[in-house]
Protein backbone atom coordinates (compact mmCIF):
# COMPACT_ATOMS: atom_id res chain seq x y z
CA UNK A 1 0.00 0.00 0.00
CA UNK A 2 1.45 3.40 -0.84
CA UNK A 3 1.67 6.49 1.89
CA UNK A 4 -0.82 9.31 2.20
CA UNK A 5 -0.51 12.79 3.62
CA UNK A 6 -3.09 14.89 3.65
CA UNK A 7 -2.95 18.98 3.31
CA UNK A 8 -4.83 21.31 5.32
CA UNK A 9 -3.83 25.13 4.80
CA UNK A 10 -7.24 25.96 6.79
CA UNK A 11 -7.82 23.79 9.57
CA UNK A 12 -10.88 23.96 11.59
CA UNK A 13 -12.28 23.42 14.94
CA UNK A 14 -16.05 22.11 14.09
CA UNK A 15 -18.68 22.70 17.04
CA UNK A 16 -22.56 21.41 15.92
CA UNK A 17 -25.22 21.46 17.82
CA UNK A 18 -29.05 21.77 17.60
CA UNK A 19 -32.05 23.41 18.85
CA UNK A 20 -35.53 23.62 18.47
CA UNK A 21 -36.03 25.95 16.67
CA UNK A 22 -33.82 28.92 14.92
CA UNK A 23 -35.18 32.07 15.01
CA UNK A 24 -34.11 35.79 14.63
CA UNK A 25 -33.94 38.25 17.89
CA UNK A 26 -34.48 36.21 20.93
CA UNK A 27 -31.43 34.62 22.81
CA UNK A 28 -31.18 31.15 21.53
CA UNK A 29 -30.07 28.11 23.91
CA UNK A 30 -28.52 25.37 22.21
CA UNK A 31 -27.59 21.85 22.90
CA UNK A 32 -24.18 21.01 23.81
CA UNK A 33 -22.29 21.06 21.07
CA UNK A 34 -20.22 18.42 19.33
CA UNK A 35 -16.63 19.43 18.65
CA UNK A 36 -14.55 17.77 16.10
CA UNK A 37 -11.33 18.44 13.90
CA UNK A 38 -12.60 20.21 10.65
CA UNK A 39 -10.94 21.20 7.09
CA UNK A 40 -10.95 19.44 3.97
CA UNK A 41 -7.66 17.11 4.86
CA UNK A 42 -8.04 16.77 8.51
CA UNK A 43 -11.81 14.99 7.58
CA UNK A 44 -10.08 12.82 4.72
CA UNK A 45 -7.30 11.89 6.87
CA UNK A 46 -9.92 11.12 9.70
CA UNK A 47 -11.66 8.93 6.97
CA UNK A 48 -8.72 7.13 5.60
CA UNK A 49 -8.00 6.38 9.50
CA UNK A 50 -11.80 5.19 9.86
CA UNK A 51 -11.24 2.63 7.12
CA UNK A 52 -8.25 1.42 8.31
CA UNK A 53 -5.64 3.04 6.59
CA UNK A 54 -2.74 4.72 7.43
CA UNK A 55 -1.79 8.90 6.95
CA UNK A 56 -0.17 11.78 8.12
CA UNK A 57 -2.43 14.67 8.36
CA UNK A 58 -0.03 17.81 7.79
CA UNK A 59 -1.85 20.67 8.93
CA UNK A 60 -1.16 24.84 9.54
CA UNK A 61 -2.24 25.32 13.16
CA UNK A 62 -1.84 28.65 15.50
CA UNK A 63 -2.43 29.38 18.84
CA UNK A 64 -4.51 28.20 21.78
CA UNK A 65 -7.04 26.72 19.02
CA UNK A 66 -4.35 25.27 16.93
CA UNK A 67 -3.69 23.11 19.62
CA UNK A 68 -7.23 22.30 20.38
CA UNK A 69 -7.38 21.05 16.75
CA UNK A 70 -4.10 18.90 17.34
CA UNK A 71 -5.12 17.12 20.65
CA UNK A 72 -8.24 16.40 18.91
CA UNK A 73 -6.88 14.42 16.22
CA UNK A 74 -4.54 12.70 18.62
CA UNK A 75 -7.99 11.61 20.46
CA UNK A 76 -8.84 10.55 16.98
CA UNK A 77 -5.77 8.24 16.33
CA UNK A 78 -4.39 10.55 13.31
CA UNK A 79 -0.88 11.22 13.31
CA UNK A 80 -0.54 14.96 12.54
CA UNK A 81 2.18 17.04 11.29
CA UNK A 82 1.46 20.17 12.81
CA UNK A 83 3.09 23.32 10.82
CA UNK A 84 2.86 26.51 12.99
CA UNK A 85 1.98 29.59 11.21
CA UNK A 86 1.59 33.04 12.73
CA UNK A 87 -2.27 33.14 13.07
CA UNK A 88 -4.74 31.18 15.39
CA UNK A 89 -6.70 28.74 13.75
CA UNK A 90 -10.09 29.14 13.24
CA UNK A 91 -13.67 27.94 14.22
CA UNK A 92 -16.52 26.74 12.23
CA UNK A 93 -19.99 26.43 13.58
CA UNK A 94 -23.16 24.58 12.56
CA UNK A 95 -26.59 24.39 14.08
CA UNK A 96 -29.61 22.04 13.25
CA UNK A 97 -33.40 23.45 13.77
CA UNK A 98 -34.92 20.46 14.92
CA UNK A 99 -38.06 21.51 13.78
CA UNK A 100 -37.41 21.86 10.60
CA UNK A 101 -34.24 19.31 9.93
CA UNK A 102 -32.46 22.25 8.47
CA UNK A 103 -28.84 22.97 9.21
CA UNK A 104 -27.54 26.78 9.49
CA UNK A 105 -23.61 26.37 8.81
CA UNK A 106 -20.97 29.09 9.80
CA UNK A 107 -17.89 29.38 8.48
CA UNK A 108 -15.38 32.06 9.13
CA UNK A 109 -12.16 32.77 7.35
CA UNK A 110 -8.94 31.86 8.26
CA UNK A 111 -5.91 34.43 8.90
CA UNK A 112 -4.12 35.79 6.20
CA UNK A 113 -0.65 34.54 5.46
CA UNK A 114 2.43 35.87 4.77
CA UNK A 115 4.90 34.76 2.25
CA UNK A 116 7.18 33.19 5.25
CA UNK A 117 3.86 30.90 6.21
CA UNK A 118 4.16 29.68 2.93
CA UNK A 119 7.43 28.68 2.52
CA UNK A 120 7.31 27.08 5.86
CA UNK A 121 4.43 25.04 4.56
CA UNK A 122 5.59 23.71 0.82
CA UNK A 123 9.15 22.57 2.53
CA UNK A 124 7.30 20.76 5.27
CA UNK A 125 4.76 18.97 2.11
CA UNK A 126 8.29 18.67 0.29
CA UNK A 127 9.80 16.50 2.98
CA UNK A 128 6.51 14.49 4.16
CA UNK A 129 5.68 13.64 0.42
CA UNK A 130 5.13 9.83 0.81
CA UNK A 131 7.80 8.38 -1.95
CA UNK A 132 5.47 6.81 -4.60
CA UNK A 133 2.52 7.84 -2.89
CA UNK A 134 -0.32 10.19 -2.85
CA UNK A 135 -0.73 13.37 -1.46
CA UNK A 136 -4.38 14.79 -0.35
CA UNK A 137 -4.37 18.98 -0.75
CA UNK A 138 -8.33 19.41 0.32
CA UNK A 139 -10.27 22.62 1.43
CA UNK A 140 -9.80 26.10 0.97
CA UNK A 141 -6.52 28.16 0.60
CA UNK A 142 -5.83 30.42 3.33
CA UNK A 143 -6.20 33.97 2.28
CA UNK A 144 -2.39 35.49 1.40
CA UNK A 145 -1.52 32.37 0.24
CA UNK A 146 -1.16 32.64 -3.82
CA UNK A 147 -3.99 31.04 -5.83
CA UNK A 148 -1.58 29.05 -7.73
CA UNK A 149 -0.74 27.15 -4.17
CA UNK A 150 -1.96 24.03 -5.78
CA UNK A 151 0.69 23.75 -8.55
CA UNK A 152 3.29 24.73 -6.12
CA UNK A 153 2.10 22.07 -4.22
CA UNK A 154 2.07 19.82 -6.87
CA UNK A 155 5.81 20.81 -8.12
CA UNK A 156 7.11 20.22 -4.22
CA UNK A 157 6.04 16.64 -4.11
CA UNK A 158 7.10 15.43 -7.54
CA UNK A 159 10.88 15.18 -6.86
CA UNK A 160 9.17 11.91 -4.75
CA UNK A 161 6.52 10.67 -7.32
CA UNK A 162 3.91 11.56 -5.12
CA UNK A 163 0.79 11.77 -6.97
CA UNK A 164 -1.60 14.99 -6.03
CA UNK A 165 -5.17 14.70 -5.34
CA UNK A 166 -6.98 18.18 -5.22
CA UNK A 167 -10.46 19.26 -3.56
CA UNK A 168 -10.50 23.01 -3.24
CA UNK A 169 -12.68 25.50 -3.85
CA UNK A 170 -12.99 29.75 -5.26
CA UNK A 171 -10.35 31.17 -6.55
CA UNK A 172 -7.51 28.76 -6.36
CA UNK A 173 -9.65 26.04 -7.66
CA UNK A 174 -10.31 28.46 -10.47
CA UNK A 175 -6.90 28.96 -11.22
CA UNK A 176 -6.22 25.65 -11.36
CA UNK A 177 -9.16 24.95 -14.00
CA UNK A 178 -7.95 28.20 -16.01
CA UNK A 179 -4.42 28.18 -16.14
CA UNK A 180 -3.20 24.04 -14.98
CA UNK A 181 0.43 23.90 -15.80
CA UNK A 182 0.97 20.07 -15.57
CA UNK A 183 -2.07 17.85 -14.55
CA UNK A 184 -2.58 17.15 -10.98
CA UNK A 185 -3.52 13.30 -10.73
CA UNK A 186 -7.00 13.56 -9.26
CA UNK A 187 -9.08 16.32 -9.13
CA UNK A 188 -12.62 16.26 -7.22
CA UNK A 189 -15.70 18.82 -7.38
CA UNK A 190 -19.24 19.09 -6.67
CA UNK A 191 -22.11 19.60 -8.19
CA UNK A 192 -22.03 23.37 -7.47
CA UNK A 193 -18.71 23.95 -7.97
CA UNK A 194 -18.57 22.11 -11.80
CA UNK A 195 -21.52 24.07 -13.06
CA UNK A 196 -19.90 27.19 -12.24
CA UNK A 197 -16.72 26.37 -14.05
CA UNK A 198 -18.80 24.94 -17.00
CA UNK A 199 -20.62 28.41 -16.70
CA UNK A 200 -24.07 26.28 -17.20
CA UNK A 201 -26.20 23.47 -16.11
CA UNK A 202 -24.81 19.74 -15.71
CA UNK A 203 -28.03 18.14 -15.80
CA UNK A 204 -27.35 14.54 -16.46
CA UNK A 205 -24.52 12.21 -15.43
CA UNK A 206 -23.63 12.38 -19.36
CA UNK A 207 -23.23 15.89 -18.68
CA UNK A 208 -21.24 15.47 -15.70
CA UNK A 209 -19.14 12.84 -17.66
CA UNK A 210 -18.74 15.33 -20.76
CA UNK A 211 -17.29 18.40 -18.55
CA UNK A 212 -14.64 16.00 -16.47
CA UNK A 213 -13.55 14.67 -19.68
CA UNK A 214 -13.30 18.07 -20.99
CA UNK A 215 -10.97 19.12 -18.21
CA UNK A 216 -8.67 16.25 -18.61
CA UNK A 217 -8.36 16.97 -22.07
CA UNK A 218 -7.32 20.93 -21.00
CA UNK A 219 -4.26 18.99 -19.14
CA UNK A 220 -6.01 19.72 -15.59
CA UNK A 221 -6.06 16.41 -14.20
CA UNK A 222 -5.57 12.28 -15.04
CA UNK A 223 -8.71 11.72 -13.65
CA UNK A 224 -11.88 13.70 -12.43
CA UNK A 225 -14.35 12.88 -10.15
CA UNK A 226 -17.79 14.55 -10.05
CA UNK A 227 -20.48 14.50 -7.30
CA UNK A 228 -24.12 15.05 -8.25
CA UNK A 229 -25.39 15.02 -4.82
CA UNK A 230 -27.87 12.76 -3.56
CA UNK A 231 -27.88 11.24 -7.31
CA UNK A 232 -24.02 9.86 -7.01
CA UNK A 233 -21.03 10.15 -7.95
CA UNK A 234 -19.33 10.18 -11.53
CA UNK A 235 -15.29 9.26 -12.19
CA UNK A 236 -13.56 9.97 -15.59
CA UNK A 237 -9.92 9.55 -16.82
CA UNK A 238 -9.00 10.46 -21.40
CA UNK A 239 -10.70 6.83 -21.97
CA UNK A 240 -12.75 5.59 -19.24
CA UNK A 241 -16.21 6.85 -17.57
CA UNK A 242 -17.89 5.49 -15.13
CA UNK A 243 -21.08 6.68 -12.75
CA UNK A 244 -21.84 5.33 -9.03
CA UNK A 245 -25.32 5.40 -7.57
CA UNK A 246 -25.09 6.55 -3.89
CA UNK A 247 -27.50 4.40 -1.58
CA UNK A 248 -30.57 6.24 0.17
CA UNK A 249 -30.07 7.36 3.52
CA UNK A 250 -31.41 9.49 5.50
CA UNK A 251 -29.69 12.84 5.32
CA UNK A 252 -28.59 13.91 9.07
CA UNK A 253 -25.69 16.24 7.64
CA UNK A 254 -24.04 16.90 4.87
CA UNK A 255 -20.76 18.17 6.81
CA UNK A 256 -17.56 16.23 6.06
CA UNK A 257 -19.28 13.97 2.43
CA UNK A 258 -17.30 15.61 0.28
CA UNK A 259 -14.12 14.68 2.01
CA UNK A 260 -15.52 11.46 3.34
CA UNK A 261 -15.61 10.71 -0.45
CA UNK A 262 -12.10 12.04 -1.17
CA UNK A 263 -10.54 10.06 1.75
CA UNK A 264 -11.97 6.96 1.07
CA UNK A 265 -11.52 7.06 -2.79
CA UNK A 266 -7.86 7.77 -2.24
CA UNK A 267 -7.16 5.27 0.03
CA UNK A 268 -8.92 2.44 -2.54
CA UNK A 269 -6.57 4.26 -4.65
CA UNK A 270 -3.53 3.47 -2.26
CA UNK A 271 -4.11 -0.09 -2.14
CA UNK A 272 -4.41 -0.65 -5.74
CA UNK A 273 -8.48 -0.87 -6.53
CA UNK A 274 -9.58 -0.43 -9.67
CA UNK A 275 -10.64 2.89 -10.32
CA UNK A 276 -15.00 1.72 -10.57
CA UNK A 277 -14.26 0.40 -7.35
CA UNK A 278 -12.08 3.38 -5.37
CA UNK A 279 -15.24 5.09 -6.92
CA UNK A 280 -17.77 2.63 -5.02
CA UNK A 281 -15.85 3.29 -1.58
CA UNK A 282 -15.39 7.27 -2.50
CA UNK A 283 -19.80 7.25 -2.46
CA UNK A 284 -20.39 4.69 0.49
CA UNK A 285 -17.98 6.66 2.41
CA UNK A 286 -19.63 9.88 1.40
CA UNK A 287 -23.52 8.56 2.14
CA UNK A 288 -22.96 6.93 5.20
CA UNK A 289 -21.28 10.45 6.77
CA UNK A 290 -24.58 12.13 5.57
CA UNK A 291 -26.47 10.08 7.74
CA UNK A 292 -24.82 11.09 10.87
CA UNK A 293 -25.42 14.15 12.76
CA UNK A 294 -23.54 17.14 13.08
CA UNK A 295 -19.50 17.21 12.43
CA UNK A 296 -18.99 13.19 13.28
CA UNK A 297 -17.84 10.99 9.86
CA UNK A 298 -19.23 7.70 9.40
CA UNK A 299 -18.41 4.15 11.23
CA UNK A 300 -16.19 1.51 9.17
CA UNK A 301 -19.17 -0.99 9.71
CA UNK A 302 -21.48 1.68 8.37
CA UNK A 303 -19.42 2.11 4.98
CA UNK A 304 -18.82 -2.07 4.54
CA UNK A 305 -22.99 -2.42 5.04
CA UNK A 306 -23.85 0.52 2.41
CA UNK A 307 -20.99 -0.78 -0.24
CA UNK A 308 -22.62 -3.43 -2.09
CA UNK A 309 -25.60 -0.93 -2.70
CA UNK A 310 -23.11 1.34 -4.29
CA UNK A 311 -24.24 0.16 -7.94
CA UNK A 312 -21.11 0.99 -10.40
CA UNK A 313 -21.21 1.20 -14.46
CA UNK A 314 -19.25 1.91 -17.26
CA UNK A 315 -21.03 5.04 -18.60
């Protein structure tokens, strides 16, 4: 099995909680919360850990909360790399109205970085790189931080043969799309975030299919995977396409799929699946999280029971 590290330039400490009902004005009294490590790579490396497999989560932490974040993934069994950058690492917060089943999610940014944050960071991904492994950049790019940070991540690990999977978002996801250099190995996005770069609707998994093949063709990626929500998942590399159904479950929250999926599909990547099949653990992964509450990620047994009603095809 090849090594993983995960990337997170803006960690998170994730509080959820609930109450009965949200409303504007009035004082509002919420449950206790749940608190949980939080970012794009901390949740895929917390994944990859729930399935069994084993990572280093390199992530930029500051202050008091930085080391909240860290203690929590220790709690967690994920071995962090903790790379300490000048500002404190943020909160996110999420609340469920019971009465309704909605959930209000808060996200605030991170703290800008300097140039000196960043070159702290790409020599610490430089010398983690997993020889002849794969390396996880997922969630948003601090603000200072350039929006090519993804190619520069991708040039400091190929001196090992480290392949790059990407799941970020705005503008350095943009930048990636519109100006890719070489072709990062994997590249993920949601629903949301392909139809924007399409600059129209994706309203079939043909569709979906169409636009990933597209961007491998611009030199973006190897291979692109696609979620359509609720619908599934779709996976596409120059020759093959493939689409998996996702299971029905009862949506709880929708916090953590999206790297649920990336984790999982990575780690199937890792140990040599077939690429229908790191797709069929990529959207159990990602529907059983959905059917837990709050922040928490899914249970291995939860993920091996949903699997064989992951239904996989050629496309």
């Amino acid at each position: 099995m090849s090594g993983i590290l995960t990337i997170t330039l803006n960690p998170a400490v994730d509080l959820a909680t609930s109450i009965e009902r949200v409303a504007a004005g009035p004082k509002l009294y919420c449950k206790a919360p749940r608190v949980d490590p939080g970012g794009g790579g901390v949740n895929a490396a917390r994944a990859i850990r729930k399935l069994g497999g084993q990572v280093t989560a390199l992530v930029a932490v500051g202050g008091a909360m930085g080391e909240q974040l860290l203690q929590l993934l220790a709690a967690e069994d994920v071995l962090a790399l903790a790379v300490h950058v000048a500002g404190e690492t943020r909160q996110s917060f999420a609340v469920t109205d019971e009465t309704t089943g909605e959930q209000f999610r808060f996200s605030v940014p991170g703290e800008t970085m300097d140039s000196a944050d960043g070159a702290r960071l790409l020599s610490a991904i430089a010398q983690a790189a997993p020889r002849d492994g794969y390396a996880v950049l997922s969630g948003g790019v601090t603000p200072g931080l350039d929006d090519d940070f993804p190619q520069q991540v991708l040039a400091a690990v190929a001196p090992r043969r480290c392949k790059l999977v990407v799941d970020t978002s705005k503008a350095a996801l943009a930048h990636l799309l519109a100006a890719p250099g070489k072709p990062v190995h994997v590249l993920r996005l949601d629903q949301r975030e392909a139809e924007q770069a399409a600059g129209h609707e994706l309203a079939t998994v043909a569709d979906s299919l169409a636009f990933a093949q597209d961007l491998i063709a611009r030199g973006v990626a190897d291979i692109v995977a696609g979620g359509r929500g609720a619908e599934g998942s779709v996976l596409a590399t120059r020759d093959q396409r493939f689409f998996c159904r996702a299971p029905y479950v009862e949506v709880q929250s929708k916090i953590g799929a999206g790297d649920a999926f990336t984790g999982a599909l990575t780690l199937a990547l890792s140990r040599g699946e077939a690429l229908d099949q790191a797709l069929r653990w990529g959207v159990a992964a990602a529907s059983a999280t959905v059917g837990t509450e709050g922040t928490a990620l899914f249970g291995r047994g939860e993920v091996e029971a949903l699997l064989p009603q992951c239904e996989v095809a050629a496309a």
